[in-house]
Protein backbone atom coordinates (compact mmCIF):
# COMPACT_ATOMS: atom_id res chain seq x y z
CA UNK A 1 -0.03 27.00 9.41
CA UNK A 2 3.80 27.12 9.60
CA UNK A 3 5.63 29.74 7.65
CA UNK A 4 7.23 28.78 4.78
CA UNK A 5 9.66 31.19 2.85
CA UNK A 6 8.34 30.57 -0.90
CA UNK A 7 11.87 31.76 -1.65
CA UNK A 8 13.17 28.72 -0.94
CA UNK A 9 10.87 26.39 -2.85
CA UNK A 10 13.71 25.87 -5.47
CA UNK A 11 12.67 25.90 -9.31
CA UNK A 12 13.63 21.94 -9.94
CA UNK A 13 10.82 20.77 -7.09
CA UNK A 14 8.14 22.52 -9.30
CA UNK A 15 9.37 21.12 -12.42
CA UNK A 16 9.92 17.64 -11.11
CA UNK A 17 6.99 16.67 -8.90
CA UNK A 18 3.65 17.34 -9.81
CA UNK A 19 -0.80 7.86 12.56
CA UNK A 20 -2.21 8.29 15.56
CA UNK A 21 0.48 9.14 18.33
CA UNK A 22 1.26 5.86 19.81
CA UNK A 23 4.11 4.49 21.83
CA UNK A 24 5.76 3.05 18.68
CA UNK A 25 5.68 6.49 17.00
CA UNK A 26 8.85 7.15 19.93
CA UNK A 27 12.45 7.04 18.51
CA UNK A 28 14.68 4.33 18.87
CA UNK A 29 18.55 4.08 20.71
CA UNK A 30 20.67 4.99 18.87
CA UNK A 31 22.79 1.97 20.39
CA UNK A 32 20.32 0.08 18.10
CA UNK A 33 18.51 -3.25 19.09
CA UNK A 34 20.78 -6.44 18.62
CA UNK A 35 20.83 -6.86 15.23
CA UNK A 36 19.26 -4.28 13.83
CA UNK A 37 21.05 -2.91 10.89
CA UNK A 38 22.56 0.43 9.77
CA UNK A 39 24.40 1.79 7.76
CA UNK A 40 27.33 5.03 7.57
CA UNK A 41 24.19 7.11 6.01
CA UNK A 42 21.28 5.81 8.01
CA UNK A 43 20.23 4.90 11.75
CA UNK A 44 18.39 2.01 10.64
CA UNK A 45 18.23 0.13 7.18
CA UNK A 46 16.90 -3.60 8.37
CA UNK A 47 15.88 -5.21 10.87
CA UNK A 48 16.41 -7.63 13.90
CA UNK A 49 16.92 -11.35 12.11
CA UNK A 50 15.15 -14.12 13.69
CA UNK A 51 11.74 -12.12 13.98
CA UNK A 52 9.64 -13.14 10.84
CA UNK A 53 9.21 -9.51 10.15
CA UNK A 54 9.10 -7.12 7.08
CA UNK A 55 8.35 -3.46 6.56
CA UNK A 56 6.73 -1.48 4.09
CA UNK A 57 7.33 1.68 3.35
CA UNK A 58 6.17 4.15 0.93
CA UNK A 59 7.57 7.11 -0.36
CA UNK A 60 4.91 9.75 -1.03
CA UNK A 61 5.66 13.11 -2.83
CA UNK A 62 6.45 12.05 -6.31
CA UNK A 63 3.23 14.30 -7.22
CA UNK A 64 1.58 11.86 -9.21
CA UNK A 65 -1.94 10.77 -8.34
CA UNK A 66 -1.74 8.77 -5.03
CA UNK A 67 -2.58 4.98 -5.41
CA UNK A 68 -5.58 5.41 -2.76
CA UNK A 69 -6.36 1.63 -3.22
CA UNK A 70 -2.62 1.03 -1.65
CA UNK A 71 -4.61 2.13 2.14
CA UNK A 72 -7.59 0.01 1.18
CA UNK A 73 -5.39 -3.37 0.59
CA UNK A 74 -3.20 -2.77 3.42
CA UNK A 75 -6.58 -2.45 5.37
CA UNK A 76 -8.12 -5.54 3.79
CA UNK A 77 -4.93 -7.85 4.66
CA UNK A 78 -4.32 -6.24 8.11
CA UNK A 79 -1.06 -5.74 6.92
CA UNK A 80 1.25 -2.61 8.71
CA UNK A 81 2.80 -0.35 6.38
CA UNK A 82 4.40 3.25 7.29
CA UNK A 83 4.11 6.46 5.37
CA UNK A 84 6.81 9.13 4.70
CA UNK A 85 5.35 12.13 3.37
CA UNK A 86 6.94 15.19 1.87
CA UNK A 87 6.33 18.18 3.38
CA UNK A 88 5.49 20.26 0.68
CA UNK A 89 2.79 17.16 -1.03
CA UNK A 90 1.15 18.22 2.76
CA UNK A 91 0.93 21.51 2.57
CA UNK A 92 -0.76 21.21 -0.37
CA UNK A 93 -3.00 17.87 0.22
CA UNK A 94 -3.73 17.63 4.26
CA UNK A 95 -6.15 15.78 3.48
CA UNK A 96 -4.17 12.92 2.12
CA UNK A 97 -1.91 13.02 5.33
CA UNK A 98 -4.93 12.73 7.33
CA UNK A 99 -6.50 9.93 5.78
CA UNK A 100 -3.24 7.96 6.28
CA UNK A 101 -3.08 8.47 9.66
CA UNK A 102 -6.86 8.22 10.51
CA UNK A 103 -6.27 4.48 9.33
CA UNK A 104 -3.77 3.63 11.83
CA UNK A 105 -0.23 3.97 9.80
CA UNK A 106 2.29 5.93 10.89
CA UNK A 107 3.55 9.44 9.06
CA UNK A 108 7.48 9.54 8.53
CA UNK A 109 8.90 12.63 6.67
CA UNK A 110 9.92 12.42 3.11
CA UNK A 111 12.15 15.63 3.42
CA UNK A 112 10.03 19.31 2.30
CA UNK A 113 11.31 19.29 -1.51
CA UNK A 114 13.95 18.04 -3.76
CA UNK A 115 16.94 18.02 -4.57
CA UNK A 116 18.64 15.77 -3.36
CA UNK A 117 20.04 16.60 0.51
CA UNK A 118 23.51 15.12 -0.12
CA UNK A 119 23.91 18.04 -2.54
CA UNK A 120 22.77 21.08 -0.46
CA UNK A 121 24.40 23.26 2.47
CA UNK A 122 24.08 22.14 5.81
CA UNK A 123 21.79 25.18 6.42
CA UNK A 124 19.49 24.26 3.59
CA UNK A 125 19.66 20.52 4.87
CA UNK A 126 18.50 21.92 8.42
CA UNK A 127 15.75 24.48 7.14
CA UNK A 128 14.30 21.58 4.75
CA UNK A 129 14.46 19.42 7.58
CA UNK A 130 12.68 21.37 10.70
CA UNK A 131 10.41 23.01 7.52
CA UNK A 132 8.84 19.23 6.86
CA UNK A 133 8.59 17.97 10.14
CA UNK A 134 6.65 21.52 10.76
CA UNK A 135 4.40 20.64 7.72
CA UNK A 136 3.63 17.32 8.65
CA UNK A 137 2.62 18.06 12.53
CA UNK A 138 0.54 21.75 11.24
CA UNK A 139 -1.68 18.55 8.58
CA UNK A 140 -1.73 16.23 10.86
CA UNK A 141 -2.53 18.29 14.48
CA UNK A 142 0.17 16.66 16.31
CA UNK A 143 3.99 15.04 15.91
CA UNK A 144 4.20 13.03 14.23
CA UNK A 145 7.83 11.53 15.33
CA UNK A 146 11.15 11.11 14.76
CA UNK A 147 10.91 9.04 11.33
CA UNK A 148 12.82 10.52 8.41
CA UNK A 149 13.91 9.03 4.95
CA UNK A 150 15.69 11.02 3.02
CA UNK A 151 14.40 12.41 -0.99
CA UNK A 152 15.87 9.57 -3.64
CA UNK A 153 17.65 7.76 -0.54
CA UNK A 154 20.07 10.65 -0.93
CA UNK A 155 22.24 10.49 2.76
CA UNK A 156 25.49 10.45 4.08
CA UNK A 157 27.13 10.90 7.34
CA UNK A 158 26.65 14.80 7.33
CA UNK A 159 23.11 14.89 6.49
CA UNK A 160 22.44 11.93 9.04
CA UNK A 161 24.22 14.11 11.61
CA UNK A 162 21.89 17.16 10.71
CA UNK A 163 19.17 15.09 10.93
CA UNK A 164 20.14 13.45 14.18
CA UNK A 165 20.61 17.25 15.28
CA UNK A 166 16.99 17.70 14.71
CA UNK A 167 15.97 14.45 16.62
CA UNK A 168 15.33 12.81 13.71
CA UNK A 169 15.99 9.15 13.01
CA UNK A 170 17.50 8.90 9.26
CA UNK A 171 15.88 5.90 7.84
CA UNK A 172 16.99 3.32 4.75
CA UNK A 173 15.73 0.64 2.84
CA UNK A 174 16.46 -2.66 2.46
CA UNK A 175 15.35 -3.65 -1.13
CA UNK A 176 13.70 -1.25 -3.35
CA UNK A 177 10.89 -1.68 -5.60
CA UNK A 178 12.35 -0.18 -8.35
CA UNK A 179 8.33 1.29 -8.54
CA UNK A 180 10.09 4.72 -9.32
CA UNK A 181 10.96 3.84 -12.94
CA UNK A 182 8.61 4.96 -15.05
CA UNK A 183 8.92 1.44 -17.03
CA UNK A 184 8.09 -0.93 -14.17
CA UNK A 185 5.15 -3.41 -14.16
CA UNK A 186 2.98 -4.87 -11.81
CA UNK A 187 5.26 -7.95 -12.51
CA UNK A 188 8.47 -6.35 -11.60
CA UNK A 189 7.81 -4.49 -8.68
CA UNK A 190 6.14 -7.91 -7.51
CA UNK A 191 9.28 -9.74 -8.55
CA UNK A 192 11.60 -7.07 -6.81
CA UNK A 193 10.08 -6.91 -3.94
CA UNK A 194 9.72 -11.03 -3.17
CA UNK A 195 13.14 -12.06 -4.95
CA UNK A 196 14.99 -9.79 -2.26
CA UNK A 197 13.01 -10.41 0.93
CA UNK A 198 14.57 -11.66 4.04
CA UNK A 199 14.00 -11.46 7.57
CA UNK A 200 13.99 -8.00 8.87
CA UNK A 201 13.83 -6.35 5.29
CA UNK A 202 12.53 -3.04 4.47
CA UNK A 203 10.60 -2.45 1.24
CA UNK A 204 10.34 0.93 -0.42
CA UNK A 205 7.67 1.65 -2.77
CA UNK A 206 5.56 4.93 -3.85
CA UNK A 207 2.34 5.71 -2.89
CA UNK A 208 1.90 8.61 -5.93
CA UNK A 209 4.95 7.62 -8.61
CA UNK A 210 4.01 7.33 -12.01
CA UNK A 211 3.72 3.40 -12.05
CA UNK A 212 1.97 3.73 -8.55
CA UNK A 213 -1.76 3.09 -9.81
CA UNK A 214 -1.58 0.55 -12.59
CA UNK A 215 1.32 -1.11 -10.51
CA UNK A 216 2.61 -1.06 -7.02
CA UNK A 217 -1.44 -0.91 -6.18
CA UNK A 218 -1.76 -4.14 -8.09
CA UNK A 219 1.39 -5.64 -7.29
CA UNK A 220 0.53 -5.31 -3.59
CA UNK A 221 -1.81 -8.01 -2.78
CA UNK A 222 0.44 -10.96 -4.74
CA UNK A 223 3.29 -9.52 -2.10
CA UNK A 224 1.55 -9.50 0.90
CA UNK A 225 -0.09 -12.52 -0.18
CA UNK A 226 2.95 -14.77 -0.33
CA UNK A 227 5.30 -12.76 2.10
CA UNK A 228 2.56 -13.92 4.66
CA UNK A 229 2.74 -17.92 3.51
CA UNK A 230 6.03 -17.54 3.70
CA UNK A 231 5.89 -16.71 7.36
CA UNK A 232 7.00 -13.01 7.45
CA UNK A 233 4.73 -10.56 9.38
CA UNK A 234 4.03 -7.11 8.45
CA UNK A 235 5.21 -4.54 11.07
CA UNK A 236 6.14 -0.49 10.92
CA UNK A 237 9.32 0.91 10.77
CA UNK A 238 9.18 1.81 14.41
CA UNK A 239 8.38 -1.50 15.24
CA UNK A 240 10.89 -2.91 13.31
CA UNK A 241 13.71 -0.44 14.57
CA UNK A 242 13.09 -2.35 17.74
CA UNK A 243 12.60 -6.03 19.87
CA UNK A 244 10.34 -8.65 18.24
């Protein structure tokens, strides 16, 4: 188990939240492929045009029960989705970490706990930093990589250059959701997601937010569903980051 200075584990995380090693799991250059996009905060927010290819990802450390039925529809469509956990969600549930990655998607880091990083010393950055990726490879028994999206898509060019420090890749999104609103629908989050697609788009949704069950779970299979007809493939974020 990694050592973990409970000092640290600042009040507002308690009051506000409740994978197999592969080739692709490998960072990317930071050169970037052609036409992969960035931006000032992030290594990678989209990805190549001209591929047919989308990426799901979903945020998990809300503390909210996880939308388990998220893993079984991903399963059921073959659709690729990737996971970035926060450290401190596994600590607490390994087992959830370990189910993810014993289906085949890969484990990105959420960040340990909140706040948001853009608001905290560069030592606290670093320490919240190393801290997750240490919690994520004691769950899941091995590295899980460089991936690394930031708590509330809170970045900037200092806590990209941290992260970068670390050998972490600092990941965006494309279009979000909006699953994190405690008044979203089914509907929305369906609308959100499929209004704002385009080639090389990432998604971000929430596997445990509060509208994660009754919504991004149900929303899931109408998105998948007509992504695919209209001719976009699901890939990973580290297959994305790179070549069709």
């Amino acid at each position: 188990m990694v050592n973990i200075d409970r000092r640290r584990f600042v009040s507002t995380a308690v009051a506000g939240v409740a994978g197999l090693v592969a080739p692709e799991l490998t960072g990317w250059s930071r050169s970037h492929p052609p036409g992969a996009s960035a931006q000032s905060a992030f290594d990678l927010s989209a990805g190549t045009p001209g591929c047919s290819q989308v990426a799901l990802m979903f945020n998990t450390g809300a503390g909210f029960d996880p939308a388990v039925g998220v893993l079984d529809t991903l399963r059921t469509y073959g659709a690729q989705a990737t996971m970035f956990v926060m450290g401190w969600l596994a600590e607490q549930n390994p087992w959830l970490v370990q189910q993810i990655a014993a289906w085949g998607y890969p484990v990105g880091s959420h960040g340990y706990l909140p706040p948001e990083l853009t608001t905290r010393s560069d030592e606290d950055v670093a320490w919240d930093l190393q801290t997750a990726s240490d919690t994520l490879t004691w769950a899941l028994g091995y590295n899980p990589g460089p991936w690394f999206t930031p708590y509330a898509s809170a970045s900037d060019d200092r806590v990209r250059s941290i992260a970068n420090s670390l050998g972490l890749t600092t990941v965006g999104w494309s279009v979000s959701s909006g699953d994190w609103d405690p008044a979203a629908t089914a509907d929305s989050i369906y609308s959100s997601v499929v209004n704002g697609a385009f080639d090389g788009a990432i998604f971000e949704l929430h596997l445990d937010a509060q509208r994660s069950v009754d919504g991004t779970a149900v929303a899931l299979p109408w998105i998948i569903e007509d992504l695919s007809a209209q001719g976009y493939s699901f890939v990973t974020v580290p297959q994305i980051a790179n070549w069709c």
